[in-house]
PDB file of N, CA and C in Angstrom:
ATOM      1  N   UNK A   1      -7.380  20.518 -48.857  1.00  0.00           N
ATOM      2  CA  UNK A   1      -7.525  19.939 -47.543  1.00  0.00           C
ATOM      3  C   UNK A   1      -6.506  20.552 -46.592  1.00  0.00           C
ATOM      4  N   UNK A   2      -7.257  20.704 -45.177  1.00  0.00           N
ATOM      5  CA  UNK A   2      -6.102  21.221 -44.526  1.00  0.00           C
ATOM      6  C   UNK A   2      -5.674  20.026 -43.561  1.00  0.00           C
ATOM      7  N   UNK A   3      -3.914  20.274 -43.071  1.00  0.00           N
ATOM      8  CA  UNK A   3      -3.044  19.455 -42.115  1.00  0.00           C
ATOM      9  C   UNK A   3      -3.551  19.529 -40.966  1.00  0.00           C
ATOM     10  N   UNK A   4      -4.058  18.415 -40.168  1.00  0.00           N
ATOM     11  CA  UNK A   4      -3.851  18.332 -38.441  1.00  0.00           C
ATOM     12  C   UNK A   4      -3.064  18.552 -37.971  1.00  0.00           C
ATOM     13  N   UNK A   5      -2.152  18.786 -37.070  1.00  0.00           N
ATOM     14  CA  UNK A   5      -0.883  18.631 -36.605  1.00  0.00           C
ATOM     15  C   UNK A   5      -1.586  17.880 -35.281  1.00  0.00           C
ATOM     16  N   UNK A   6      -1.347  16.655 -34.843  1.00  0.00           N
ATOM     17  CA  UNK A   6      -2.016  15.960 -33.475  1.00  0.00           C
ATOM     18  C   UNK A   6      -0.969  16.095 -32.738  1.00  0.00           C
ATOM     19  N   UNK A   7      -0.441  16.833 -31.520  1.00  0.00           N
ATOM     20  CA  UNK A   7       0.404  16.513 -30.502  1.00  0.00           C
ATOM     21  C   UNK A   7       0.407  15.492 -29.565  1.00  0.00           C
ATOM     22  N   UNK A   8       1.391  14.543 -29.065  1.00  0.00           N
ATOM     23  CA  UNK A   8       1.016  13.762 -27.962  1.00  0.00           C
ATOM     24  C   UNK A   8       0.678  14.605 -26.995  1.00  0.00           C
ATOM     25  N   UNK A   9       0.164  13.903 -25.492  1.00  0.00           N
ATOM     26  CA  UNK A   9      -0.374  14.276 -24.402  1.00  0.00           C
ATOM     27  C   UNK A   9       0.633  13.801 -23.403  1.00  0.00           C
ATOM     28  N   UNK A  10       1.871  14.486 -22.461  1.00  0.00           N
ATOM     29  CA  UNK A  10       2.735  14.218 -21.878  1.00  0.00           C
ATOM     30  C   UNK A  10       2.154  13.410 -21.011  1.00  0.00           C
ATOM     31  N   UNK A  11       2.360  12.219 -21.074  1.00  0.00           N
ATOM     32  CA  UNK A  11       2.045  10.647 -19.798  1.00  0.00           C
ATOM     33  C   UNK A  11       2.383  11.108 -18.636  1.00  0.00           C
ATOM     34  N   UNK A  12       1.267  11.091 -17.744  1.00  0.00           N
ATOM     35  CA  UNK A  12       1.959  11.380 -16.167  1.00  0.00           C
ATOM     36  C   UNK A  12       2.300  10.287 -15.625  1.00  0.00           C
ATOM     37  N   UNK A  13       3.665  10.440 -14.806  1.00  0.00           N
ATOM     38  CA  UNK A  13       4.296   9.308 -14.838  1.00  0.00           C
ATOM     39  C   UNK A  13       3.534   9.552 -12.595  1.00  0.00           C
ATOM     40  N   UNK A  14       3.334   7.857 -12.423  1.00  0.00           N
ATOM     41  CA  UNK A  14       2.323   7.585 -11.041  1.00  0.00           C
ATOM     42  C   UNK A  14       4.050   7.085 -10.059  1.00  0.00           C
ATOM     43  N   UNK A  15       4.322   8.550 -10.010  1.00  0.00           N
ATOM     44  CA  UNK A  15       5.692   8.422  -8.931  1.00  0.00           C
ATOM     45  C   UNK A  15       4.482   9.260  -7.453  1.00  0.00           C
ATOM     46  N   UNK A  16       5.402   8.866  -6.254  1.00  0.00           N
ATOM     47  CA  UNK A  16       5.065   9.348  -4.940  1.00  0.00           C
ATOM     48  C   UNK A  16       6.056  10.677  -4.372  1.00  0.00           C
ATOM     49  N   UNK A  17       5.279  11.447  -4.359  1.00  0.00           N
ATOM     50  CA  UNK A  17       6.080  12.489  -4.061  1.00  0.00           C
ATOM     51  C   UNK A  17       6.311  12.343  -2.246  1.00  0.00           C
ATOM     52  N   UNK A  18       7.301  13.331  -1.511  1.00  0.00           N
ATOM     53  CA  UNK A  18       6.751  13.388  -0.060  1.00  0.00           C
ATOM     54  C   UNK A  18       5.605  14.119   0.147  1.00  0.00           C
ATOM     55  N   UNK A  19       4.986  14.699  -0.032  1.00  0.00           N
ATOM     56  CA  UNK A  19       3.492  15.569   0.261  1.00  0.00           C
ATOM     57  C   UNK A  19       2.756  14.512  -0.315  1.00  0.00           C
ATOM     58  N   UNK A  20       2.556  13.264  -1.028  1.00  0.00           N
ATOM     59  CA  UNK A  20       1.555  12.458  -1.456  1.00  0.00           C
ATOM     60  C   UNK A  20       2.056  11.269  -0.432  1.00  0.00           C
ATOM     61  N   UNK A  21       3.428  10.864  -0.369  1.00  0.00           N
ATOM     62  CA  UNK A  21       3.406   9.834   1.266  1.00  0.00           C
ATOM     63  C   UNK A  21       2.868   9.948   2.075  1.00  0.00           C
ATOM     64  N   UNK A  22       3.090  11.774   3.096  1.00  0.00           N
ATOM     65  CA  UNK A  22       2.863  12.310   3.653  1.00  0.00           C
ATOM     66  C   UNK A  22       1.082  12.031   3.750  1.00  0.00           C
ATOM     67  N   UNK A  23       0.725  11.947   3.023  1.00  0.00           N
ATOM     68  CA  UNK A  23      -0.802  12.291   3.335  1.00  0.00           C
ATOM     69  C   UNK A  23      -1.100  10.579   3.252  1.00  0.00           C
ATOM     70  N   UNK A  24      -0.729  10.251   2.343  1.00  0.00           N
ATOM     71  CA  UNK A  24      -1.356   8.969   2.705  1.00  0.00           C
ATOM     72  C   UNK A  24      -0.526   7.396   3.769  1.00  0.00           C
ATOM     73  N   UNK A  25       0.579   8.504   4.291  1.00  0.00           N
ATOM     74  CA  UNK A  25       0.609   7.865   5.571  1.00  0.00           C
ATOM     75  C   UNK A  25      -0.228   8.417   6.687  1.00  0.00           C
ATOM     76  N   UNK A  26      -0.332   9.816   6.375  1.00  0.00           N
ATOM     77  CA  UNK A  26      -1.588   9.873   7.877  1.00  0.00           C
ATOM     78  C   UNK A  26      -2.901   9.469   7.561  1.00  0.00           C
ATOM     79  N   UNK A  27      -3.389   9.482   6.406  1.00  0.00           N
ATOM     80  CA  UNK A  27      -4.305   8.718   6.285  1.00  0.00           C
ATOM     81  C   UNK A  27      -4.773   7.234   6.727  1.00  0.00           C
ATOM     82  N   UNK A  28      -3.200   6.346   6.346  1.00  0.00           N
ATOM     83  CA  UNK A  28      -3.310   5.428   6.664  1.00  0.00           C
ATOM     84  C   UNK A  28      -3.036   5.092   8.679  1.00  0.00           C
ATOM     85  N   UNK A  29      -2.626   6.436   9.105  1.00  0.00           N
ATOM     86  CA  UNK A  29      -2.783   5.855  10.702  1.00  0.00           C
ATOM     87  C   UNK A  29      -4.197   6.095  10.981  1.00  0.00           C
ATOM     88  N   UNK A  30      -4.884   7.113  10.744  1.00  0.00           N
ATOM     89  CA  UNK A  30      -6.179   7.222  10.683  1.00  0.00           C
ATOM     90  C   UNK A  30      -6.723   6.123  10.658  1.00  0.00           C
ATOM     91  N   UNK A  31      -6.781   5.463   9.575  1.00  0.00           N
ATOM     92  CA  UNK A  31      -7.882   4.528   9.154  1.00  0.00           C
ATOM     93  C   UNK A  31      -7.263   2.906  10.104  1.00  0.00           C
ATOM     94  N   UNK A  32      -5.910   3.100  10.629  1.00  0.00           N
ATOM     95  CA  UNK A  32      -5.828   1.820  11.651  1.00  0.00           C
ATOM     96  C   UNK A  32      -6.328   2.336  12.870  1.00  0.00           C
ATOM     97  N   UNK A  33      -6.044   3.441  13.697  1.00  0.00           N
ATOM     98  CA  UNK A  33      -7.017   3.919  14.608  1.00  0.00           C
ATOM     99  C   UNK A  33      -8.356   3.415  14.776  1.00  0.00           C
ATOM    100  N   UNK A  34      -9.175   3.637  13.100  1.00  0.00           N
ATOM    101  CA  UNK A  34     -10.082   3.943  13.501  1.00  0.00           C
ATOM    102  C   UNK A  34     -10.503   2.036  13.556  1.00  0.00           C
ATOM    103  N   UNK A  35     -10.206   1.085  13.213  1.00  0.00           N
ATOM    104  CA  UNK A  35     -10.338   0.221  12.914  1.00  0.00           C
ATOM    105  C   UNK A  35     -10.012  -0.355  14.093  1.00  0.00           C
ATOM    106  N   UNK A  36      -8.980  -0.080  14.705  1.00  0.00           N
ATOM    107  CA  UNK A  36      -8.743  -0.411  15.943  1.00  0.00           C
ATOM    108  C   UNK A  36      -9.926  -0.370  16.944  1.00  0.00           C
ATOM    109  N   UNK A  37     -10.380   0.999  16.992  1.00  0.00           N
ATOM    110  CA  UNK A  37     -11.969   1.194  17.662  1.00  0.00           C
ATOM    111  C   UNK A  37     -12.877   0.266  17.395  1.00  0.00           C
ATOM    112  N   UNK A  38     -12.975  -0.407  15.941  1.00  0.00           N
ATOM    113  CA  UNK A  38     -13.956  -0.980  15.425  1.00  0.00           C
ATOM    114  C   UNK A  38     -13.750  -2.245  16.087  1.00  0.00           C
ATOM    115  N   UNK A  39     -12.170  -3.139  16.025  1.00  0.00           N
ATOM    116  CA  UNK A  39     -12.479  -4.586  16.618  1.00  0.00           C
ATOM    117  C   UNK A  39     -12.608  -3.901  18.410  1.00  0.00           C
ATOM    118  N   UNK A  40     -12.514  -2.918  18.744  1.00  0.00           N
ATOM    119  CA  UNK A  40     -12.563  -3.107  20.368  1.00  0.00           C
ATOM    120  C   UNK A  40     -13.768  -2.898  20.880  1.00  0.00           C
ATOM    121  N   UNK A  41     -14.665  -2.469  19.382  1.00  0.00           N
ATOM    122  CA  UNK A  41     -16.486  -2.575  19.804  1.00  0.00           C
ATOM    123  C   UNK A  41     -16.765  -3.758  19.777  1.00  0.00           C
ATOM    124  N   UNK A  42     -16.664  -4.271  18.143  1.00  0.00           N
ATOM    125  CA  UNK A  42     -16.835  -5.402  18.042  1.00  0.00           C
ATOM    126  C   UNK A  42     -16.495  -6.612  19.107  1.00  0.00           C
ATOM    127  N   UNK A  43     -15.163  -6.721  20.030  1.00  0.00           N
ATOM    128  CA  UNK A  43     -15.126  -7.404  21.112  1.00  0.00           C
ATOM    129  C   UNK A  43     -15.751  -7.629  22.105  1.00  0.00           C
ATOM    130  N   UNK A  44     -16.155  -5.979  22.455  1.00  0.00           N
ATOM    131  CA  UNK A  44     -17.703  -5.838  23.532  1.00  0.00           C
ATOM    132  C   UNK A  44     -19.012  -6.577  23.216  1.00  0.00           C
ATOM    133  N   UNK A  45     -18.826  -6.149  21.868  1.00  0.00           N
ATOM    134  CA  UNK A  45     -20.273  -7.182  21.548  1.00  0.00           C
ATOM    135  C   UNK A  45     -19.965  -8.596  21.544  1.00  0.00           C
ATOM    136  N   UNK A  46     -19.186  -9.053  20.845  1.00  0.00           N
ATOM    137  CA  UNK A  46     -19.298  -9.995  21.139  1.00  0.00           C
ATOM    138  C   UNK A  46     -19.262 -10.694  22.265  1.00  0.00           C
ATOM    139  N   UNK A  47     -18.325  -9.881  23.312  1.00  0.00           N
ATOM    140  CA  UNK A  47     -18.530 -10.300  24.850  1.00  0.00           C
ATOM    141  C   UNK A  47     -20.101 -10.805  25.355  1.00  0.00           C
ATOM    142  N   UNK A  48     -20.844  -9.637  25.155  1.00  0.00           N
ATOM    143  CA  UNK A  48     -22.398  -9.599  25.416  1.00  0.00           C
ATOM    144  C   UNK A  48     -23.407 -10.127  24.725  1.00  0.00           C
ATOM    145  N   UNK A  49     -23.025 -10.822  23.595  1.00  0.00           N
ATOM    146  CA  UNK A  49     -23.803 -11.279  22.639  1.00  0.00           C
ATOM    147  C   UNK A  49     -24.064 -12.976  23.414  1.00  0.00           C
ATOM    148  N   UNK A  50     -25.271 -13.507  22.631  1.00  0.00           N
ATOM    149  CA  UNK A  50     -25.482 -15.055  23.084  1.00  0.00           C
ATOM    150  C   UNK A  50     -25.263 -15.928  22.063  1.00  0.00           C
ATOM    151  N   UNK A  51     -25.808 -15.074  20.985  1.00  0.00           N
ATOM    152  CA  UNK A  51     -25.798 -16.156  19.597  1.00  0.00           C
ATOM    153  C   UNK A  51     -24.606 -16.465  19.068  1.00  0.00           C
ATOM    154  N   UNK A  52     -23.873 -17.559  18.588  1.00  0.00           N
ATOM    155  CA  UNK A  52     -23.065 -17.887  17.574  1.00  0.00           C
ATOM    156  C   UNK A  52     -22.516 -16.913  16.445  1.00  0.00           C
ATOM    157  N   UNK A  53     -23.513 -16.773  16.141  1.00  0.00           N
ATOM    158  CA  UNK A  53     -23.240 -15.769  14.351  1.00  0.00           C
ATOM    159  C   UNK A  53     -22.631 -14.805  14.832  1.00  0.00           C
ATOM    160  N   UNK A  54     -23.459 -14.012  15.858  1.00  0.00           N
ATOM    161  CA  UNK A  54     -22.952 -12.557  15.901  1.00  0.00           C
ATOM    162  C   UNK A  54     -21.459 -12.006  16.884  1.00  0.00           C
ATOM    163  N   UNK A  55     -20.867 -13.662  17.446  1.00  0.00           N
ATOM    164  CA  UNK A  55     -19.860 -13.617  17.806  1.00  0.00           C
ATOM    165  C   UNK A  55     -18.452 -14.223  16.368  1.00  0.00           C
ATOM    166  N   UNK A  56     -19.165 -14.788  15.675  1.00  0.00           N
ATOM    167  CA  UNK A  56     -18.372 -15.329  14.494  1.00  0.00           C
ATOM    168  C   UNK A  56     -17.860 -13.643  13.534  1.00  0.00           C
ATOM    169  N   UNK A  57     -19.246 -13.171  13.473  1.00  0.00           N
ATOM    170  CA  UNK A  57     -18.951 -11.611  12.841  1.00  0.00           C
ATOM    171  C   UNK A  57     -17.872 -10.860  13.472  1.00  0.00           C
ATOM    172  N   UNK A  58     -17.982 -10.840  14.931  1.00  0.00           N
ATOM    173  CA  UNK A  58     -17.202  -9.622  15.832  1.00  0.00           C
ATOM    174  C   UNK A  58     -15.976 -10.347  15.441  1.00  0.00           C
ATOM    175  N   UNK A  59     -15.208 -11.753  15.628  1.00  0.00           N
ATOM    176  CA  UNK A  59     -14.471 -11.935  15.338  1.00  0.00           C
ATOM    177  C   UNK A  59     -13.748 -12.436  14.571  1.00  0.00           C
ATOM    178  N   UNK A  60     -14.419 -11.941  13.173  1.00  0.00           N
ATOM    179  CA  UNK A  60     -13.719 -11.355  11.639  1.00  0.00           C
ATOM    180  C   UNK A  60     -13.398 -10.551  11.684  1.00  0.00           C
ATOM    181  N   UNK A  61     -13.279  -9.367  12.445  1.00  0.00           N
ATOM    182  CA  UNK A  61     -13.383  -7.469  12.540  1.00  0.00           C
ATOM    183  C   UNK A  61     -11.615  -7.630  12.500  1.00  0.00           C
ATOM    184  N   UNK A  62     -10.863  -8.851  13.227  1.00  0.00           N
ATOM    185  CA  UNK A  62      -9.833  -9.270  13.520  1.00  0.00           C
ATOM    186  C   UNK A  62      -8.747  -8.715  12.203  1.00  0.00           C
ATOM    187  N   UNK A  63      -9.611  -8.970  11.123  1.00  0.00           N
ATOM    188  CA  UNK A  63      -9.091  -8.887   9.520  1.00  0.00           C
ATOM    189  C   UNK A  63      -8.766  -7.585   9.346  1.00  0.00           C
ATOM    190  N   UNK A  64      -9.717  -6.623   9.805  1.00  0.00           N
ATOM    191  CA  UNK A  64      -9.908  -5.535   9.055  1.00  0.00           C
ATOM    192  C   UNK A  64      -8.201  -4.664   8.969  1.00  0.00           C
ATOM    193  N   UNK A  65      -7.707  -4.714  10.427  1.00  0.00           N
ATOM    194  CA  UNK A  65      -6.367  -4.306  10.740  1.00  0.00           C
ATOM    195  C   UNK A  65      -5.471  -4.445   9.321  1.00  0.00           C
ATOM    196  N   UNK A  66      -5.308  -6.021   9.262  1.00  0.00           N
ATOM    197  CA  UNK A  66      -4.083  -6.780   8.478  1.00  0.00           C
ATOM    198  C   UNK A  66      -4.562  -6.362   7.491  1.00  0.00           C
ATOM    199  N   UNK A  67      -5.867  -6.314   6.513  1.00  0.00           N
ATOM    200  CA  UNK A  67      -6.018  -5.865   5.509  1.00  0.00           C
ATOM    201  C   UNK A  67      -5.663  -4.938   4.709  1.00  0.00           C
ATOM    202  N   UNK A  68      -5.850  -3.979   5.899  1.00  0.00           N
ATOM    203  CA  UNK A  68      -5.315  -2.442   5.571  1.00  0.00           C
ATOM    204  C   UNK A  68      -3.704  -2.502   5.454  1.00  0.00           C
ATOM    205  N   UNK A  69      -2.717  -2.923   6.594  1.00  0.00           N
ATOM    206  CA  UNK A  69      -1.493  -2.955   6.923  1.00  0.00           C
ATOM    207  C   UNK A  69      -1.087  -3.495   5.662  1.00  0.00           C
ATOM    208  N   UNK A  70      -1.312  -4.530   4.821  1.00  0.00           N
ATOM    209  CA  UNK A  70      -1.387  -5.196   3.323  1.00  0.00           C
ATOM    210  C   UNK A  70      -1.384  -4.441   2.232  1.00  0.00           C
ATOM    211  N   UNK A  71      -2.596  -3.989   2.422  1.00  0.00           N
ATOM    212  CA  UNK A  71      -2.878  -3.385   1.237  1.00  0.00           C
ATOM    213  C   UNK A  71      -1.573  -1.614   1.160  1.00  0.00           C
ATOM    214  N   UNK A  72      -1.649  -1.349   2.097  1.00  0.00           N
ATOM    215  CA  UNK A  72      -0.974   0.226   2.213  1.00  0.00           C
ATOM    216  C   UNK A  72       0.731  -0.248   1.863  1.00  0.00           C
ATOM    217  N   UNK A  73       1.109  -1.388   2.345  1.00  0.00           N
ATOM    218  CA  UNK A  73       2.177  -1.572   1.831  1.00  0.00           C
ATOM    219  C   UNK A  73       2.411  -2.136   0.449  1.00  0.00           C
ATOM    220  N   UNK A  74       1.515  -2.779  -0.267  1.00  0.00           N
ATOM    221  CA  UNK A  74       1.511  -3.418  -1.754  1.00  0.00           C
ATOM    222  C   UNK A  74       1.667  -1.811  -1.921  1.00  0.00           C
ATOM    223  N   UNK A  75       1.003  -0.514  -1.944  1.00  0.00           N
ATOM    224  CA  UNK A  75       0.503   0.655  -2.811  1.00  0.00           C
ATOM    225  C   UNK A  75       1.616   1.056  -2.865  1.00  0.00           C
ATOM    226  N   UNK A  76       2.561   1.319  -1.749  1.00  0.00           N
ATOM    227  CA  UNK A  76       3.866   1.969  -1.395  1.00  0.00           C
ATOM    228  C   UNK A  76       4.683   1.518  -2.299  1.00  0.00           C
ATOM    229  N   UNK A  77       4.881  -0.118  -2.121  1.00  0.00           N
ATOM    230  CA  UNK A  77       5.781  -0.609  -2.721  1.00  0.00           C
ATOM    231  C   UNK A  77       5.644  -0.589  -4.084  1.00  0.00           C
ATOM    232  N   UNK A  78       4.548  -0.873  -4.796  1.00  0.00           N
ATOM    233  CA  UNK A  78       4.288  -0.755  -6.077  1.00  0.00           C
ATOM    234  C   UNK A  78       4.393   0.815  -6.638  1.00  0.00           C
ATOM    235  N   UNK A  79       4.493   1.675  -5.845  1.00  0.00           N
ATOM    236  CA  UNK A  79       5.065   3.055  -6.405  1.00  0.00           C
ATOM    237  C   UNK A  79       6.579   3.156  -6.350  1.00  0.00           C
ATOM    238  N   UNK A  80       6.749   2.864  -5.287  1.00  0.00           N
ATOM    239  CA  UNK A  80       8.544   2.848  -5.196  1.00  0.00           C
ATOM    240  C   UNK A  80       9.076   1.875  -6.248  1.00  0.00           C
ATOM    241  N   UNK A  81       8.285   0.939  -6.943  1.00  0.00           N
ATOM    242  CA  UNK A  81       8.732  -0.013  -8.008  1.00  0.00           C
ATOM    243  C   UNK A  81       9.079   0.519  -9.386  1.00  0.00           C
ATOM    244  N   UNK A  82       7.737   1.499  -9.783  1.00  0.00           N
ATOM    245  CA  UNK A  82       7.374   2.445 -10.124  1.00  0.00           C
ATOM    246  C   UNK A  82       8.641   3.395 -10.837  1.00  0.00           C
ATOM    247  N   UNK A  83       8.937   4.026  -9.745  1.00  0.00           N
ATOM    248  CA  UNK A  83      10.459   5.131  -9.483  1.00  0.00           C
ATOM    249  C   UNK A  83      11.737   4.117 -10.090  1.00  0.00           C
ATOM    250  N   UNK A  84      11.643   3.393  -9.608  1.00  0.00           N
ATOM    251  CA  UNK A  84      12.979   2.215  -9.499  1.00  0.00           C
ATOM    252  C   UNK A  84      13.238   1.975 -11.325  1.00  0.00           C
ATOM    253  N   UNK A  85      11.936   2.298 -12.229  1.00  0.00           N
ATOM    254  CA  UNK A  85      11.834   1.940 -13.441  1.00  0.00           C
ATOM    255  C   UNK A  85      11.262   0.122 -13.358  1.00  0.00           C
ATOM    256  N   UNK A  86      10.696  -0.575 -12.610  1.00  0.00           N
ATOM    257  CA  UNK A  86      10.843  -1.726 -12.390  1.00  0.00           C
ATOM    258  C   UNK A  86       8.914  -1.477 -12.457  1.00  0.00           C
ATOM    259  N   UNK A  87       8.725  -3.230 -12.622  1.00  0.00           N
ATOM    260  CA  UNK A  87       7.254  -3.736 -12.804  1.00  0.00           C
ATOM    261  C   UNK A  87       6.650  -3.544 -11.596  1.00  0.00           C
ATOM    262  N   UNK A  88       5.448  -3.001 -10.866  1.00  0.00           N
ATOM    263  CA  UNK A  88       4.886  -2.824 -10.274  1.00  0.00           C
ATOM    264  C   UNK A  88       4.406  -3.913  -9.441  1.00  0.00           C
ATOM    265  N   UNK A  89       4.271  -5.200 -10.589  1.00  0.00           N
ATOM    266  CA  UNK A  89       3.908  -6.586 -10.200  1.00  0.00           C
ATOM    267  C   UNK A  89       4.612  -7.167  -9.221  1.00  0.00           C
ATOM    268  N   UNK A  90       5.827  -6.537  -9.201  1.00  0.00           N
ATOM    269  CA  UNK A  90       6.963  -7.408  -8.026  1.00  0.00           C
ATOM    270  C   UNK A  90       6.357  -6.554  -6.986  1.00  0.00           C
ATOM    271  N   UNK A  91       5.478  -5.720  -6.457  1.00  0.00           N
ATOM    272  CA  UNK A  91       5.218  -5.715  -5.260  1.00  0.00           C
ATOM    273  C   UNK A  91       4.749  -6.747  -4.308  1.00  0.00           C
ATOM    274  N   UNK A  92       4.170  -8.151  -5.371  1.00  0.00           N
ATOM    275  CA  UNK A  92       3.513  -9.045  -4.635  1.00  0.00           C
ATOM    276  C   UNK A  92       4.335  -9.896  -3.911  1.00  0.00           C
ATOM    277  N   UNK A  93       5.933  -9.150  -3.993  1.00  0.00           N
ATOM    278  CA  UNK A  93       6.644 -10.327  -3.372  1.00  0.00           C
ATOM    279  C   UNK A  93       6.275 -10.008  -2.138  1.00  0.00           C
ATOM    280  N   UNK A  94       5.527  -9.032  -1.287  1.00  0.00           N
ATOM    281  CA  UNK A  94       5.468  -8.166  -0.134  1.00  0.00           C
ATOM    282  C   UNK A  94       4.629  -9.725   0.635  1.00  0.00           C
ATOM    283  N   UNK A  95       4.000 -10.710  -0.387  1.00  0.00           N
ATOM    284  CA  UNK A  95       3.381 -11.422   0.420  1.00  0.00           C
ATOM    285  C   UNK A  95       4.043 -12.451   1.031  1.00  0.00           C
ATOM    286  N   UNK A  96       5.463 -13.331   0.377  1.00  0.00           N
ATOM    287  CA  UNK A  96       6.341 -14.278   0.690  1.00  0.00           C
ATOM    288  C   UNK A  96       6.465 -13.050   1.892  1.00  0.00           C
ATOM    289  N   UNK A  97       7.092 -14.412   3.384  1.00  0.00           N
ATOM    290  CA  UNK A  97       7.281 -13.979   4.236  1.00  0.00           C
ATOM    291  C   UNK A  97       7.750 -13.100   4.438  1.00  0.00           C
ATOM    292  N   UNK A  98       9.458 -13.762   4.451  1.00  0.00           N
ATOM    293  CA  UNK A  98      10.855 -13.319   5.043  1.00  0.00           C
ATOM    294  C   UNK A  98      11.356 -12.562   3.131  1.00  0.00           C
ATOM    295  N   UNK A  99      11.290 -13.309   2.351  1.00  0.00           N
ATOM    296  CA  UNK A  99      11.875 -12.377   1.032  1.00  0.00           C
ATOM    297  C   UNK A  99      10.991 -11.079   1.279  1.00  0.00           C
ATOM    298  N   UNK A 100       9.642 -11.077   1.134  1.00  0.00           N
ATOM    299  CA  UNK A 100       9.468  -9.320   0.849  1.00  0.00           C
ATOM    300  C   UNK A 100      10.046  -8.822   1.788  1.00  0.00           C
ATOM    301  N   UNK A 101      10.067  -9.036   3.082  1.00  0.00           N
ATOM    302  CA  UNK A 101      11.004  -7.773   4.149  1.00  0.00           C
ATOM    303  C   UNK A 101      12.696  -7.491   3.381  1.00  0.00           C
ATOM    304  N   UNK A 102      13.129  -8.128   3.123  1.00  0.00           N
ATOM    305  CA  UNK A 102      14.918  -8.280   2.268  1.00  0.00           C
ATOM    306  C   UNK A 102      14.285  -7.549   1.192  1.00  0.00           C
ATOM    307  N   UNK A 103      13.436  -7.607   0.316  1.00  0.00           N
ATOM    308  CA  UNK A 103      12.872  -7.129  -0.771  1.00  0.00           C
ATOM    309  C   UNK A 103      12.649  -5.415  -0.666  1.00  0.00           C
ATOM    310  N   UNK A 104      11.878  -5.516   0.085  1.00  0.00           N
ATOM    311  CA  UNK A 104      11.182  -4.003   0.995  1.00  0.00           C
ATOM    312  C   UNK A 104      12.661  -3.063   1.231  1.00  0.00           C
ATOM    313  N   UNK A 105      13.439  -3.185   1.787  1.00  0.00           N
ATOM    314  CA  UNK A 105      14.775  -2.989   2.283  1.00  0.00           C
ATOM    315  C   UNK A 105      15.564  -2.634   1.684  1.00  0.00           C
ATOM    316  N   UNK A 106      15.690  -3.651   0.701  1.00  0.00           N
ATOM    317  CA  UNK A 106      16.267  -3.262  -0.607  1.00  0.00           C
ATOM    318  C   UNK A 106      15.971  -2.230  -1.570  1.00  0.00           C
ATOM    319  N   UNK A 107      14.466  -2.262  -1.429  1.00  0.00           N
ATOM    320  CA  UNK A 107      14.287  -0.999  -2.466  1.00  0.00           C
ATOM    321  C   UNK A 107      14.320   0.408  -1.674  1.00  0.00           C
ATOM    322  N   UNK A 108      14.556   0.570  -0.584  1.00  0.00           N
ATOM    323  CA  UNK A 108      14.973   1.395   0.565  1.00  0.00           C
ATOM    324  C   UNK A 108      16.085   2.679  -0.205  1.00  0.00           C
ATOM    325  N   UNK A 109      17.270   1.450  -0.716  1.00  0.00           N
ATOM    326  CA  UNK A 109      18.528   1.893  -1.482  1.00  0.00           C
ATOM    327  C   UNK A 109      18.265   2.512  -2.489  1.00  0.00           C
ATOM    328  N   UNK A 110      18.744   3.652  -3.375  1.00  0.00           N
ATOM    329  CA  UNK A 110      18.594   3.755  -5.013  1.00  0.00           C
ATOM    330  C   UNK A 110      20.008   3.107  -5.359  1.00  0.00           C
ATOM    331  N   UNK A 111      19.308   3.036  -6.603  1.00  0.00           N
ATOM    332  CA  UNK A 111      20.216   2.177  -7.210  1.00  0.00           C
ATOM    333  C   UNK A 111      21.379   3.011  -8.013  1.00  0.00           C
ATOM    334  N   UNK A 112      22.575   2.131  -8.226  1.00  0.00           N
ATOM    335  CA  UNK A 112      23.826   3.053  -8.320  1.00  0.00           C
ATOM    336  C   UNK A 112      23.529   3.622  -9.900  1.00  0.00           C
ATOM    337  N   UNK A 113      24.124   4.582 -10.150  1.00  0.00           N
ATOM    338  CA  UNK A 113      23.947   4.808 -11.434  1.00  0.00           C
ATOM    339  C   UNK A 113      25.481   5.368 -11.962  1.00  0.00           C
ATOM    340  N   UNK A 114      25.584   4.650 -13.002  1.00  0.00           N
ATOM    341  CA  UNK A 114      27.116   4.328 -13.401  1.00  0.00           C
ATOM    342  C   UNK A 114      27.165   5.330 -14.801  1.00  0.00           C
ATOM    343  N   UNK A 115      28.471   6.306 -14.338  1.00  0.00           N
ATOM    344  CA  UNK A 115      28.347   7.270 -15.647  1.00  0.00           C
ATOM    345  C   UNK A 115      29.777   6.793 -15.892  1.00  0.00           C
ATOM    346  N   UNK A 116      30.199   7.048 -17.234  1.00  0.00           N
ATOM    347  CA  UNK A 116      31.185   7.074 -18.140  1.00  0.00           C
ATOM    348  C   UNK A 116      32.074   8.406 -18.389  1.00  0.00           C
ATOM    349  N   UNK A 117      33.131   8.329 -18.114  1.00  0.00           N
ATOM    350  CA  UNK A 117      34.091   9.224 -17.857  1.00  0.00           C
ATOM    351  C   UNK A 117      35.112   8.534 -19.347  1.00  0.00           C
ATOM    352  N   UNK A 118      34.968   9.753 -20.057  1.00  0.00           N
ATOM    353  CA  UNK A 118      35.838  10.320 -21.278  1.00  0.00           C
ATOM    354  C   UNK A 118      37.222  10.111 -21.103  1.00  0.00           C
TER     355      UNK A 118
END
């Protein structure tokens, strides 16, 4: 019989480089731009509209903004958590008010790293 030798497969580790910020911060002004356009149609219509519903719709469009602004910062933060060596899960502190901003801020800093001298 002959030996396998199976090598592992080096884990890519899901850090943010600047050329991957970079893009998906302009991405992300993009997509508030464009959303921006979207509630300032949606407002027209609903301006001009008669029915109920289709003014209830235009102004849900209200969401679409914060959604995004939410979500792009959980992604950030949960990569910078990422780097930090820390659980990804603590990005959800981003939703408590006033702690995730102190939170956010904090991970701003790297953290000290303490070497030992002989």
């Amino acid at each position: 019989m002959s030996e396998q030798i199976i090598t592992a497969k080096p884990v890519k580790k899901k850090t943010m480089s600047r050329t991957t910020y970079s893009v998906f911060t302009v991405l992300f002004i993009v997509t508030f731009i464009l959303l921006g356009a979207v509630v300032k149609a949606g407002d027209e219509i609903a301006a001009a509209a008669s029915e109920p519903g289709i003014q209830t719709v235009c102004k849900m469009l209200h969401f679409l903004p914060l959604i995004t602004v939410i979500l792009y910062s959980y992604f950030c933060m949960a990569r910078r958590l990422r780097d930090c060596g820390k659980s990804s899960y603590y990005a959800l502190f981003i939703l408590i008010p006033f702690f995730g901003i102190v939170y956010v801020i904090y991970l701003c800093f790297p953290e000290r790293k303490v070497t030992v001298q002989n």
